[in-house]
PDB file of N, CA and C in Angstrom:
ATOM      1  N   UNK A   1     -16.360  -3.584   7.898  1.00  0.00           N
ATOM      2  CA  UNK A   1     -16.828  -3.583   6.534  1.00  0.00           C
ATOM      3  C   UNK A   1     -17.465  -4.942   6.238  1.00  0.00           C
ATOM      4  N   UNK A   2     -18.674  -5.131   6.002  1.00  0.00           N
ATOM      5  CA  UNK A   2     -19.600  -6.107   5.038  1.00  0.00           C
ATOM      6  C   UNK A   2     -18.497  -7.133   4.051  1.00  0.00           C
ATOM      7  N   UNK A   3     -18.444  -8.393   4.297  1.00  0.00           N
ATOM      8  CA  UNK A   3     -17.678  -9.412   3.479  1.00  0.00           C
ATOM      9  C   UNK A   3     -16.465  -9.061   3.703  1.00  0.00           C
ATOM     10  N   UNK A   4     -15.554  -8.825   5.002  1.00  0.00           N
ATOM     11  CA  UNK A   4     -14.273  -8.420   5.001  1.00  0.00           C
ATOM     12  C   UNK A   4     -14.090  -9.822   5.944  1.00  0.00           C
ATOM     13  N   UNK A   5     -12.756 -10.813   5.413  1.00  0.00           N
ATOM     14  CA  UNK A   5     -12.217 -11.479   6.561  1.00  0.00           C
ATOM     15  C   UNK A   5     -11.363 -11.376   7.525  1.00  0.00           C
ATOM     16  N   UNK A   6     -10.530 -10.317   6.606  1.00  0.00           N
ATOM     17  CA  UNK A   6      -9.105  -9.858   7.786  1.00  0.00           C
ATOM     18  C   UNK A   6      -8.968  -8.735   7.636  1.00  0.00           C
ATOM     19  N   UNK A   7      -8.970  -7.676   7.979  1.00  0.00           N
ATOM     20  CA  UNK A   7      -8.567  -6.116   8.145  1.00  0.00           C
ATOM     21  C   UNK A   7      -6.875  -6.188   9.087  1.00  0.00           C
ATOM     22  N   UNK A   8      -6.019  -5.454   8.712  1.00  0.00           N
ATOM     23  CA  UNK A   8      -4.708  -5.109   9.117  1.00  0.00           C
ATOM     24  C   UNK A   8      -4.170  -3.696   9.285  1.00  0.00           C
ATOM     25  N   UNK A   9      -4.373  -2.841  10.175  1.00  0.00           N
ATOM     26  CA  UNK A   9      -3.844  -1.485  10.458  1.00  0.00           C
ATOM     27  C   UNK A   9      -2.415  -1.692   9.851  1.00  0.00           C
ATOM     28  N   UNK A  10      -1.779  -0.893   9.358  1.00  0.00           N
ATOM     29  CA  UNK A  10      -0.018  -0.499   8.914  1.00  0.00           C
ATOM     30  C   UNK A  10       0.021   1.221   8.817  1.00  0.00           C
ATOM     31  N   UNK A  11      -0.638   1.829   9.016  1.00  0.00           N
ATOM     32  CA  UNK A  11       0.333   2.983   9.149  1.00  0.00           C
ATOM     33  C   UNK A  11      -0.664   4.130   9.790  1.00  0.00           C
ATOM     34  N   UNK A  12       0.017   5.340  10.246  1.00  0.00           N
ATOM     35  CA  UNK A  12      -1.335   6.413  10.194  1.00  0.00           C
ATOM     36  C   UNK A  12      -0.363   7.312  11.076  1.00  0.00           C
ATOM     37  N   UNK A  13      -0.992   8.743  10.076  1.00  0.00           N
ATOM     38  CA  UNK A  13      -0.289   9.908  10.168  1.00  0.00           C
ATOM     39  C   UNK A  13      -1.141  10.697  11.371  1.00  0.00           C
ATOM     40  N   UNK A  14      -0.821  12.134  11.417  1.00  0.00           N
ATOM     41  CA  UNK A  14      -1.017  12.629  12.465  1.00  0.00           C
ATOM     42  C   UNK A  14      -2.370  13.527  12.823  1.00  0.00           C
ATOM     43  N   UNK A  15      -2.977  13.132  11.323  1.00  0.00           N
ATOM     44  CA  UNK A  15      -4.080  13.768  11.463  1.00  0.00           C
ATOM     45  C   UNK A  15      -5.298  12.481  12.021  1.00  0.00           C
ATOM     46  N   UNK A  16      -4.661  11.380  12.269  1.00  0.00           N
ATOM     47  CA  UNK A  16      -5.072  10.435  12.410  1.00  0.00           C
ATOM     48  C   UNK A  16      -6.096   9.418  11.168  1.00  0.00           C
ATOM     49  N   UNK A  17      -5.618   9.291  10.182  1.00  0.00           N
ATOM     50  CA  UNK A  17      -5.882   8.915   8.751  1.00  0.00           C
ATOM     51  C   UNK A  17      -5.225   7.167   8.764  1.00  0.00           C
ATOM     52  N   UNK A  18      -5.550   6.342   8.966  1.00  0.00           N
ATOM     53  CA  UNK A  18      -5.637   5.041   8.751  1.00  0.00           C
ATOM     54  C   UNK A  18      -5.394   4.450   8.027  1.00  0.00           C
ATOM     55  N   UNK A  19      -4.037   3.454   7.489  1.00  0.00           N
ATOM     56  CA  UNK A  19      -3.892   2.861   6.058  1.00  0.00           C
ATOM     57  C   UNK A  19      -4.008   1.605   6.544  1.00  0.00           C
ATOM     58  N   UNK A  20      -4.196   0.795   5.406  1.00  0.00           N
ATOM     59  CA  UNK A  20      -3.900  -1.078   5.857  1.00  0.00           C
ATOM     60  C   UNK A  20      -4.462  -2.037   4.495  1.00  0.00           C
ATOM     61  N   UNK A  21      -4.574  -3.109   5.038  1.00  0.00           N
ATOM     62  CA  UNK A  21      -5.379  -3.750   3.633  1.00  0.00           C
ATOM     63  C   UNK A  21      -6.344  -5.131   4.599  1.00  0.00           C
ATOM     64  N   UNK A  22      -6.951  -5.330   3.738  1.00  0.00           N
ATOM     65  CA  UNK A  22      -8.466  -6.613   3.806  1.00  0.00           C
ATOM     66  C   UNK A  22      -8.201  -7.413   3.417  1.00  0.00           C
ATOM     67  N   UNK A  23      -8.985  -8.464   3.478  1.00  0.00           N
ATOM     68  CA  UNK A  23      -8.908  -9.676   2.772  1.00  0.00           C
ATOM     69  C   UNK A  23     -10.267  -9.745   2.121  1.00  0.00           C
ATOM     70  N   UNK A  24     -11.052 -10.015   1.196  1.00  0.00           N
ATOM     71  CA  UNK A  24     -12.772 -10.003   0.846  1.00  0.00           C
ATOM     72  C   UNK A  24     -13.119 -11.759   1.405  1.00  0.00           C
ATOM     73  N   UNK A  25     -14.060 -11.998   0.671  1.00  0.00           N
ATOM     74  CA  UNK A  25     -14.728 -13.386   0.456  1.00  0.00           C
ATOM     75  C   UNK A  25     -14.091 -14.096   0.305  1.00  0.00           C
ATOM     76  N   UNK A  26     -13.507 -13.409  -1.382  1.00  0.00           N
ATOM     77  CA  UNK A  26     -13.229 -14.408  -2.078  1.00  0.00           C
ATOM     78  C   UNK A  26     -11.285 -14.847  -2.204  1.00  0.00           C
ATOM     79  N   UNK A  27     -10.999 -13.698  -1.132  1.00  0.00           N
ATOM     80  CA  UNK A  27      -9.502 -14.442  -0.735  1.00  0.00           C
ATOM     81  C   UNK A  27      -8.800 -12.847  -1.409  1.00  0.00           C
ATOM     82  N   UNK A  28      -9.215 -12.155  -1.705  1.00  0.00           N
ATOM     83  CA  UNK A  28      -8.651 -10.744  -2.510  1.00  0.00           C
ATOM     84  C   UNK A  28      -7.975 -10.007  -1.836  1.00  0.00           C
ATOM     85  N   UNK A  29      -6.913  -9.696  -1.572  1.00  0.00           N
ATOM     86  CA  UNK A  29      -6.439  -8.372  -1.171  1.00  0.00           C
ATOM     87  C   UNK A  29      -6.769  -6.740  -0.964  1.00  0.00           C
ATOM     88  N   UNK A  30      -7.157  -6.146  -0.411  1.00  0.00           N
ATOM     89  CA  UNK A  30      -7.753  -4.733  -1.204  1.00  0.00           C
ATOM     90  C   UNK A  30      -6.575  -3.593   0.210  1.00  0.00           C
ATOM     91  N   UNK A  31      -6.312  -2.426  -0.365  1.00  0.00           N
ATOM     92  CA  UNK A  31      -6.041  -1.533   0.800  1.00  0.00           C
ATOM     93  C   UNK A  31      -6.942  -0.802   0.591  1.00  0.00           C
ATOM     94  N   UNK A  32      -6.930  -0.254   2.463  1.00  0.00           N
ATOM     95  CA  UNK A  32      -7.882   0.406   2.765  1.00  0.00           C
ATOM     96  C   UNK A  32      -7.379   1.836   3.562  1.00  0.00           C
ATOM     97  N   UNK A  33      -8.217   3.050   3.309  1.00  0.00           N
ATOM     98  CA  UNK A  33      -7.957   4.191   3.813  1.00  0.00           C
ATOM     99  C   UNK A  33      -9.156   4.653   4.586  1.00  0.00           C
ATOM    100  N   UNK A  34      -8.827   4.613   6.278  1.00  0.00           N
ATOM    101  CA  UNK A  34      -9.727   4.679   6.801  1.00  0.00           C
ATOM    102  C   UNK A  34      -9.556   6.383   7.772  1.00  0.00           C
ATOM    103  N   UNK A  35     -10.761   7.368   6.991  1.00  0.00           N
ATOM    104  CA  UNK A  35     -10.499   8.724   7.511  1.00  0.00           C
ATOM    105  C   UNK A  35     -12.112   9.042   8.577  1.00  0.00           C
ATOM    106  N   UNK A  36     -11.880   8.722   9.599  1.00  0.00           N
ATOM    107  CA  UNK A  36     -13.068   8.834  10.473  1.00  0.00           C
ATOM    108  C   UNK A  36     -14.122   9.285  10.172  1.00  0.00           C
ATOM    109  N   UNK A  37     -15.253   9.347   9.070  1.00  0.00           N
ATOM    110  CA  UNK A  37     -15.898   7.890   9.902  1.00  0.00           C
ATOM    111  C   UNK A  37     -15.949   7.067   8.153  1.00  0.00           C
ATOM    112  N   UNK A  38     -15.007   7.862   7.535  1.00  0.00           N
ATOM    113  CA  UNK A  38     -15.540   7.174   6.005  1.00  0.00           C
ATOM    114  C   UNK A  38     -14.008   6.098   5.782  1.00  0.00           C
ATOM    115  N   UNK A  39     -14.596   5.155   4.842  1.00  0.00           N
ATOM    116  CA  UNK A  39     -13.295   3.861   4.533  1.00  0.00           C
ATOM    117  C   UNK A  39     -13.664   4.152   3.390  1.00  0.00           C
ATOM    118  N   UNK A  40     -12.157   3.948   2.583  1.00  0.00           N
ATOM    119  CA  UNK A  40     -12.138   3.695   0.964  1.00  0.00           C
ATOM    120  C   UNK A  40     -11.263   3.029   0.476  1.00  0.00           C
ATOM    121  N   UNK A  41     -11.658   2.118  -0.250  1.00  0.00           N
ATOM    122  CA  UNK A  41     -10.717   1.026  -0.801  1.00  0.00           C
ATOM    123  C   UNK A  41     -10.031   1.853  -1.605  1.00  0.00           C
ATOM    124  N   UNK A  42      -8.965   1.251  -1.898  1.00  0.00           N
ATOM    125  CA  UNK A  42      -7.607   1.902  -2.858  1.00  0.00           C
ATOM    126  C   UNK A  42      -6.662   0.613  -3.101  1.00  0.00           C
ATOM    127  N   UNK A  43      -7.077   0.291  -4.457  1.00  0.00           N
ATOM    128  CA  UNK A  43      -6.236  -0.222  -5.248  1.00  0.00           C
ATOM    129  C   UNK A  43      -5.816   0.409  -6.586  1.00  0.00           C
ATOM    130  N   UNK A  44      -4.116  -0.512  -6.620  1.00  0.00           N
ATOM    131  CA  UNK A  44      -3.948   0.015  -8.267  1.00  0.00           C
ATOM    132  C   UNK A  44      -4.499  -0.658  -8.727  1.00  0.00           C
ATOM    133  N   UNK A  45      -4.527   0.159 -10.316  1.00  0.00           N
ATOM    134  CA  UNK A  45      -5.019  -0.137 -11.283  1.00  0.00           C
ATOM    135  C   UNK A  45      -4.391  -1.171 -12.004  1.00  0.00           C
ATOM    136  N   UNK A  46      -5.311  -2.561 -12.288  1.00  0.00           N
ATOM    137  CA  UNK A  46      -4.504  -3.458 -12.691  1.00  0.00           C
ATOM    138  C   UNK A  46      -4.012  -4.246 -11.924  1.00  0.00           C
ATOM    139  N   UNK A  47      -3.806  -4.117 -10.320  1.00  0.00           N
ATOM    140  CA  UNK A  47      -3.568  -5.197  -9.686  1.00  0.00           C
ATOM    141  C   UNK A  47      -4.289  -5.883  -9.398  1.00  0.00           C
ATOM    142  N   UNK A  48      -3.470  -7.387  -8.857  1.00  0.00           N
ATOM    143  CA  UNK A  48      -4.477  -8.082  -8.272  1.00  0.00           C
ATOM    144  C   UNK A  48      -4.787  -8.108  -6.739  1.00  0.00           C
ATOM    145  N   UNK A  49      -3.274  -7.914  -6.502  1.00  0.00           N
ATOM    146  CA  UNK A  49      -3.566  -7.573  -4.696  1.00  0.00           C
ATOM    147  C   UNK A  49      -3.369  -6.295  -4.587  1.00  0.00           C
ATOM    148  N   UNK A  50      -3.895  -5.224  -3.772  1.00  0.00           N
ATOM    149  CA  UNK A  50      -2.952  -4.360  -3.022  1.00  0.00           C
ATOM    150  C   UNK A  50      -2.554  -4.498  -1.655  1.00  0.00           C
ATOM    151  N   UNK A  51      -1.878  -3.677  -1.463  1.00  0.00           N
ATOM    152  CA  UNK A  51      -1.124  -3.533   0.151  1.00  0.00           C
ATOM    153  C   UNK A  51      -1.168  -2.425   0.867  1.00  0.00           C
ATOM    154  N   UNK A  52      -1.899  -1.465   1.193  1.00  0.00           N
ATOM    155  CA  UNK A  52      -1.107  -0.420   2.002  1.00  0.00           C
ATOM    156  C   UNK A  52       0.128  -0.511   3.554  1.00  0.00           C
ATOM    157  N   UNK A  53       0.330   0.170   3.201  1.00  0.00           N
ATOM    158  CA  UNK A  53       2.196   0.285   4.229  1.00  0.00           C
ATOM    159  C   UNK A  53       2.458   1.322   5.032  1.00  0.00           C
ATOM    160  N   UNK A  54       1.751   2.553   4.769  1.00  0.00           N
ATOM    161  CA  UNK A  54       1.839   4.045   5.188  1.00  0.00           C
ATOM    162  C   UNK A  54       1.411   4.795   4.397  1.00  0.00           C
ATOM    163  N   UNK A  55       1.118   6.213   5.232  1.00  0.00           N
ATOM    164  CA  UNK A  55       0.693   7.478   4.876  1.00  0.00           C
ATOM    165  C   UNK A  55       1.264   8.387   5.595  1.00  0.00           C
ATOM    166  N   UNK A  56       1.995   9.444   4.995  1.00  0.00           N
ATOM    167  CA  UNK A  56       2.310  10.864   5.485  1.00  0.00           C
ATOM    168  C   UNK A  56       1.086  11.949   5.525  1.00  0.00           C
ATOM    169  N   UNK A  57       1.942  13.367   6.343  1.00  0.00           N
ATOM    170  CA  UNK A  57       0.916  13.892   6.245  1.00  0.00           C
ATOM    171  C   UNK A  57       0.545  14.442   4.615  1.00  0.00           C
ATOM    172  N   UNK A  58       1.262  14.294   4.264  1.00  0.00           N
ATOM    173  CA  UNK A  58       0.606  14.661   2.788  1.00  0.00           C
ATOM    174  C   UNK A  58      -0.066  14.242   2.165  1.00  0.00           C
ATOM    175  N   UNK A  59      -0.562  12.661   2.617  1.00  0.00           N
ATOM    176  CA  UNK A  59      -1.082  11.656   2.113  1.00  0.00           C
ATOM    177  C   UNK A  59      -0.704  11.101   1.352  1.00  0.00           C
ATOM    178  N   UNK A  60       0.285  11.394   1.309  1.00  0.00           N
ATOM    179  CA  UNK A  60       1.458   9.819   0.288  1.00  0.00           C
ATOM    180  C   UNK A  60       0.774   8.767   0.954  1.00  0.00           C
ATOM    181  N   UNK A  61       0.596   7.980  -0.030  1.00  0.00           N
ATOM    182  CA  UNK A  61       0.932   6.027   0.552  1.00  0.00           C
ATOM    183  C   UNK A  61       1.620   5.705  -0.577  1.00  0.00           C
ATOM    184  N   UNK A  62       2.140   4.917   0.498  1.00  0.00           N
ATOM    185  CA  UNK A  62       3.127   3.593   0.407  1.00  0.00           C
ATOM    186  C   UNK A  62       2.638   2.142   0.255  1.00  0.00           C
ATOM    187  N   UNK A  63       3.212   1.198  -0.610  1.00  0.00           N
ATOM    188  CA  UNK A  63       2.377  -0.064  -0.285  1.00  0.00           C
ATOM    189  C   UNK A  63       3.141  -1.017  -1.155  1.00  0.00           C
ATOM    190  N   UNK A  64       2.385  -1.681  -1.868  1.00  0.00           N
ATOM    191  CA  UNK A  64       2.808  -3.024  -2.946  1.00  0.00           C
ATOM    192  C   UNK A  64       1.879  -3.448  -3.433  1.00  0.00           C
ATOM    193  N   UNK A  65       1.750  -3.677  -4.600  1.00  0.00           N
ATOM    194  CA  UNK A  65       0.777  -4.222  -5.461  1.00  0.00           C
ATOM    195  C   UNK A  65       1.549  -5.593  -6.184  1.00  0.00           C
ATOM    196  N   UNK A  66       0.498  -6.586  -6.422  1.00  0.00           N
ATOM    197  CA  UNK A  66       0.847  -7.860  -7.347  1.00  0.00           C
ATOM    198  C   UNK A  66      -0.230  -7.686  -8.628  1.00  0.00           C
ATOM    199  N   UNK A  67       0.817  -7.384 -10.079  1.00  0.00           N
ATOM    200  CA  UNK A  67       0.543  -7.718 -10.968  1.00  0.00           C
ATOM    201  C   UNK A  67       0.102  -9.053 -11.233  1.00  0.00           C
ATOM    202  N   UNK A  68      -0.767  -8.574 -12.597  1.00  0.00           N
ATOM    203  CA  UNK A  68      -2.003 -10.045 -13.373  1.00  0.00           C
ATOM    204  C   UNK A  68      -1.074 -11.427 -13.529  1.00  0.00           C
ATOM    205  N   UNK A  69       0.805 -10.762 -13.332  1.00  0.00           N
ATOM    206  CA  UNK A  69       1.556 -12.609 -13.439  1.00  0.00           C
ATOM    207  C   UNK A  69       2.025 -13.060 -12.229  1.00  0.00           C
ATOM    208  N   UNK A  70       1.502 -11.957 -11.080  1.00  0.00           N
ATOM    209  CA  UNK A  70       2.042 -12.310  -9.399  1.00  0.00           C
ATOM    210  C   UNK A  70       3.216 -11.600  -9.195  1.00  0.00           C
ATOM    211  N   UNK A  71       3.662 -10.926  -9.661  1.00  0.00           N
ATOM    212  CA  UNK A  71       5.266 -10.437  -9.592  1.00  0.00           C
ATOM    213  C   UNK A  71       4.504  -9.258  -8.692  1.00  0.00           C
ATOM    214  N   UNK A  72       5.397  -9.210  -7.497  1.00  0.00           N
ATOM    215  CA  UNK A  72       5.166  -7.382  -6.681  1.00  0.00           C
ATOM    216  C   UNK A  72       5.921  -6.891  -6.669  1.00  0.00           C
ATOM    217  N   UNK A  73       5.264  -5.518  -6.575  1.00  0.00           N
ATOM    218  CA  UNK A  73       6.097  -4.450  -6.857  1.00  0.00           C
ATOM    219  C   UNK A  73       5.821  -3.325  -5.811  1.00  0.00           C
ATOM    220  N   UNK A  74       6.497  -2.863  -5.115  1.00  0.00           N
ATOM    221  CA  UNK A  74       6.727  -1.490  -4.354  1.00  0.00           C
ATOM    222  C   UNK A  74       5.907  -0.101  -5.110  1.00  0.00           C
ATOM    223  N   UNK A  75       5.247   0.454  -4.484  1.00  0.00           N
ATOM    224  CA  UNK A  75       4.746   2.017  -5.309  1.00  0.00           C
ATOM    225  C   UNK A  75       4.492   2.868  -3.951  1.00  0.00           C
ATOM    226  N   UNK A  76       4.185   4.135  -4.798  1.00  0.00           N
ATOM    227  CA  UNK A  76       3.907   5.425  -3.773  1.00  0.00           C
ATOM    228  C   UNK A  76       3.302   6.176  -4.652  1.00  0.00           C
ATOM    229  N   UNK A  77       2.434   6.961  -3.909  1.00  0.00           N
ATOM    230  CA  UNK A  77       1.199   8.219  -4.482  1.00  0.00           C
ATOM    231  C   UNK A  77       1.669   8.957  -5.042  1.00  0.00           C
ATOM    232  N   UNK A  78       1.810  10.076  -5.612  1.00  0.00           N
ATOM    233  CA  UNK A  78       1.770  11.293  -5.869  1.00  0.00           C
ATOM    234  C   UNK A  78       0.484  11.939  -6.544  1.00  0.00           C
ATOM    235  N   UNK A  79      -0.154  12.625  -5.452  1.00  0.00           N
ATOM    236  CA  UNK A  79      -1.451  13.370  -5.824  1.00  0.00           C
ATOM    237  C   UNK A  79      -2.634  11.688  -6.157  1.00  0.00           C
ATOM    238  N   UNK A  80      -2.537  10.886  -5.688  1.00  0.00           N
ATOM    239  CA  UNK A  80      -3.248  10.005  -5.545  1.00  0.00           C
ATOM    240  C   UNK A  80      -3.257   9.098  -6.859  1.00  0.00           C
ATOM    241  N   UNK A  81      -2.115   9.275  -7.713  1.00  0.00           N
ATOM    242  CA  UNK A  81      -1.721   8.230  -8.161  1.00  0.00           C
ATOM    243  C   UNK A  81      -0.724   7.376  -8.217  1.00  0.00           C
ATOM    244  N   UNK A  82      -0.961   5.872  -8.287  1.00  0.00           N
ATOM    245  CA  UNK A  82      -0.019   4.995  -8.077  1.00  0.00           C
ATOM    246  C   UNK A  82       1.136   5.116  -8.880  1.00  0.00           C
ATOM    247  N   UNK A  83       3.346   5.529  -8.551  1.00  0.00           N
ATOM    248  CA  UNK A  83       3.584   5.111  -9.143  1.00  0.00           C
ATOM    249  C   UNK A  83       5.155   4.198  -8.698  1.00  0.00           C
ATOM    250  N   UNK A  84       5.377   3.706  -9.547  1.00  0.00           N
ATOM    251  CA  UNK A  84       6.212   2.433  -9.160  1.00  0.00           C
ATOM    252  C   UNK A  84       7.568   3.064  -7.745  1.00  0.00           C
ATOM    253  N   UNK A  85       7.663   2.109  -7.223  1.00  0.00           N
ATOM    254  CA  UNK A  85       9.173   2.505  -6.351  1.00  0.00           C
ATOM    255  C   UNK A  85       9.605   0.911  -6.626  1.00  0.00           C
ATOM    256  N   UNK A  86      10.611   0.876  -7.524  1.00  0.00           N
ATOM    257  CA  UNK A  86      11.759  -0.316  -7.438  1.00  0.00           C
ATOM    258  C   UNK A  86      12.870   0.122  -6.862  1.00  0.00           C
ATOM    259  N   UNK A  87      13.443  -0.798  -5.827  1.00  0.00           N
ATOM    260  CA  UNK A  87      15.141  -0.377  -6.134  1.00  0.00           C
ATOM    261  C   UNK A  87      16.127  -1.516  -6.903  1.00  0.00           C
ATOM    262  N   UNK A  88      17.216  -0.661  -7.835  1.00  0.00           N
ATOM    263  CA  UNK A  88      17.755  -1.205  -8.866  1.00  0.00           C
ATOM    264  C   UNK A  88      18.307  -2.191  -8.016  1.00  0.00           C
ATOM    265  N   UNK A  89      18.160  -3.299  -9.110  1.00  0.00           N
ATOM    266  CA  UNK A  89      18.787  -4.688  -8.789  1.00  0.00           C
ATOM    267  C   UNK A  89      17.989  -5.243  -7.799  1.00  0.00           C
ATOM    268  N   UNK A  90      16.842  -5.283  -7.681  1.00  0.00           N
ATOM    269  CA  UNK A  90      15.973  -6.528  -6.691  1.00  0.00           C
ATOM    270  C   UNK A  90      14.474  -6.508  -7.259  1.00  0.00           C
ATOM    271  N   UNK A  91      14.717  -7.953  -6.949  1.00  0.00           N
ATOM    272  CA  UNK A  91      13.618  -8.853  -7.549  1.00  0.00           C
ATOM    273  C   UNK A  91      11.591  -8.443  -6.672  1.00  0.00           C
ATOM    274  N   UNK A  92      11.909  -7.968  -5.218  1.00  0.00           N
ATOM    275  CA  UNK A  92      10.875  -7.171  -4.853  1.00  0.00           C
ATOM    276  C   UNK A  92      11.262  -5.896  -4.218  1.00  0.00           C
ATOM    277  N   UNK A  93      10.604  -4.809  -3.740  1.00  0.00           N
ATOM    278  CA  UNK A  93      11.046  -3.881  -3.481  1.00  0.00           C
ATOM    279  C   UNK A  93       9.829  -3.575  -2.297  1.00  0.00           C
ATOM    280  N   UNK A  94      10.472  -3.418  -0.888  1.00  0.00           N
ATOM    281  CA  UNK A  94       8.867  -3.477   0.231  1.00  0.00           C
ATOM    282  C   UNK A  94       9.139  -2.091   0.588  1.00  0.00           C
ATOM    283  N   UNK A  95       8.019  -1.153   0.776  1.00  0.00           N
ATOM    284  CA  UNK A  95       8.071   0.186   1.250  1.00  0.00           C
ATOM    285  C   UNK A  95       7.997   0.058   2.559  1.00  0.00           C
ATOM    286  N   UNK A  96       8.243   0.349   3.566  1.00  0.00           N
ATOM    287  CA  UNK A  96       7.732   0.181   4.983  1.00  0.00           C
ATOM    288  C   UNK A  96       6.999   1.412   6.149  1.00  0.00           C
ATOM    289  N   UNK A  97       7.945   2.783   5.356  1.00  0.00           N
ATOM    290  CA  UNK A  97       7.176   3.929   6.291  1.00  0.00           C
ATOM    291  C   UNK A  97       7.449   5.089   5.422  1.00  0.00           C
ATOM    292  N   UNK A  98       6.711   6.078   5.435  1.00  0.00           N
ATOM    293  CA  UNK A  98       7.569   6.948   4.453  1.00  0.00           C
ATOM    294  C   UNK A  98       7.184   8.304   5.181  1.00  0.00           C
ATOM    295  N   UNK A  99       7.846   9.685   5.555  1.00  0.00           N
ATOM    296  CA  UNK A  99       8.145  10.277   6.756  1.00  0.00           C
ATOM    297  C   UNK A  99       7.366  12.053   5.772  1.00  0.00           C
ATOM    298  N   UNK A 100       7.030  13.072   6.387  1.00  0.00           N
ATOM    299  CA  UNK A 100       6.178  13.960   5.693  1.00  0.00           C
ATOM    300  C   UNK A 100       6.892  14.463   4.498  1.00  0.00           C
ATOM    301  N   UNK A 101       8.725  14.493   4.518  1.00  0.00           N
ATOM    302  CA  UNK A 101       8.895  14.926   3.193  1.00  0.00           C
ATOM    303  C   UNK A 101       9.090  13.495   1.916  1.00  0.00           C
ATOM    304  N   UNK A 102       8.994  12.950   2.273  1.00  0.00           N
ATOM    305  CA  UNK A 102       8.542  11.970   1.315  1.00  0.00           C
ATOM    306  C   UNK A 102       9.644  11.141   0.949  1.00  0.00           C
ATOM    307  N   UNK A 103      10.306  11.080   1.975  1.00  0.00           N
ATOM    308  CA  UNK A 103      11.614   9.937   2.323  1.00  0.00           C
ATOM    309  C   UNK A 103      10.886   8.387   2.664  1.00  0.00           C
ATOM    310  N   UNK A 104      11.508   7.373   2.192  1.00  0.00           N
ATOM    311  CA  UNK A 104      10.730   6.148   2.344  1.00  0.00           C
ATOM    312  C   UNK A 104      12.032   5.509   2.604  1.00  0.00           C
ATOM    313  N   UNK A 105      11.186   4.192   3.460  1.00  0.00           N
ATOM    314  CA  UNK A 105      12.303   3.810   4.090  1.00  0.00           C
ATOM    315  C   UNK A 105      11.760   2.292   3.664  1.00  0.00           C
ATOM    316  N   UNK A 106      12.455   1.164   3.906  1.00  0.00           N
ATOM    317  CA  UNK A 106      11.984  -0.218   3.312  1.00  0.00           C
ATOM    318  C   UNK A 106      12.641  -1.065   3.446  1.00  0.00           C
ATOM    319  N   UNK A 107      12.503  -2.548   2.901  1.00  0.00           N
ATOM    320  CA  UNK A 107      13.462  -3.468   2.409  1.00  0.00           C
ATOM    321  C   UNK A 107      13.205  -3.718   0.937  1.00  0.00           C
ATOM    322  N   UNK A 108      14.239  -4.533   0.460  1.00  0.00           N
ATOM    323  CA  UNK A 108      14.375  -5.695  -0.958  1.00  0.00           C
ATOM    324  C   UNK A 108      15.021  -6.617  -0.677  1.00  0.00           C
ATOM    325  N   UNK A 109      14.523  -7.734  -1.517  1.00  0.00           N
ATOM    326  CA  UNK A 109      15.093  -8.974  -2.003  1.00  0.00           C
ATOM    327  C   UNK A 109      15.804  -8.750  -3.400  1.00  0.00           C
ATOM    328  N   UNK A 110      16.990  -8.958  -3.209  1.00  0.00           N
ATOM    329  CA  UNK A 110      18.318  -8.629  -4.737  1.00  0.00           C
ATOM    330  C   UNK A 110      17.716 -10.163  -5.645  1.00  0.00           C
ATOM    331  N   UNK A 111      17.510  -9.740  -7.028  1.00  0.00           N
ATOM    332  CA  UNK A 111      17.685 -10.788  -7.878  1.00  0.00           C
ATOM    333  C   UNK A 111      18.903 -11.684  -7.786  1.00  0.00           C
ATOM    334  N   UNK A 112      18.365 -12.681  -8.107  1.00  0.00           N
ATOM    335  CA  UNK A 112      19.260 -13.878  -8.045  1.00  0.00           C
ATOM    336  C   UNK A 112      20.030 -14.036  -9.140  1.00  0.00           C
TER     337      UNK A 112
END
């Protein structure tokens, strides 16, 4: 991709569907969904970074986004919209793989 500095593969299901995230120019974060031969950025709405982490075959993703005050946060798709995955009591919440019925698996950091 044109103005990309770092590209990072993280996940990909069995139809062979490609998740990960970029870096731009200007230092930005973006995830990317790469379905042979087309790429599409996918960020939430409102973030400043995204992350992708995984995709099932359903096309769930998984990932993390950093809000406009830096705080991240864990999310997952449903029908291709972003919505939050916290787990109670921690300060971040990381998705790491999430399996076709839509079990996710991860870490957190517990508030202090």
């Amino acid at each position: 991709m044109p103005g990309v500095l770092l590209t990072e593969a993280k996940g990909i299901n069995r139809r062979g569907v490609i998740v990960g995230s970029y870096s731009d120019l200007a230092g930005a974060v973006h995830g990317f969904i790469f379905d042979d031969p087309t790429v599409v950025t996918f960020d939430v709405p409102g973030a400043q970074q995204t992350l992708l982490m995984g995709i099932n075959q359903r096309e769930q993703l998984i990932g993390l986004f950093e809000d406009a005050d830096g705080v991240r946060h864990g999310f997952v798709t449903h029908f291709g919209v972003a919505q939050p995955l916290e787990m109670p009591g921690a300060s971040v919440t990381i998705p790491v793989d999430i399996n076709d019925e839509g079990q996710i698996v991860g870490l957190f950091v517990p508030e202090r």
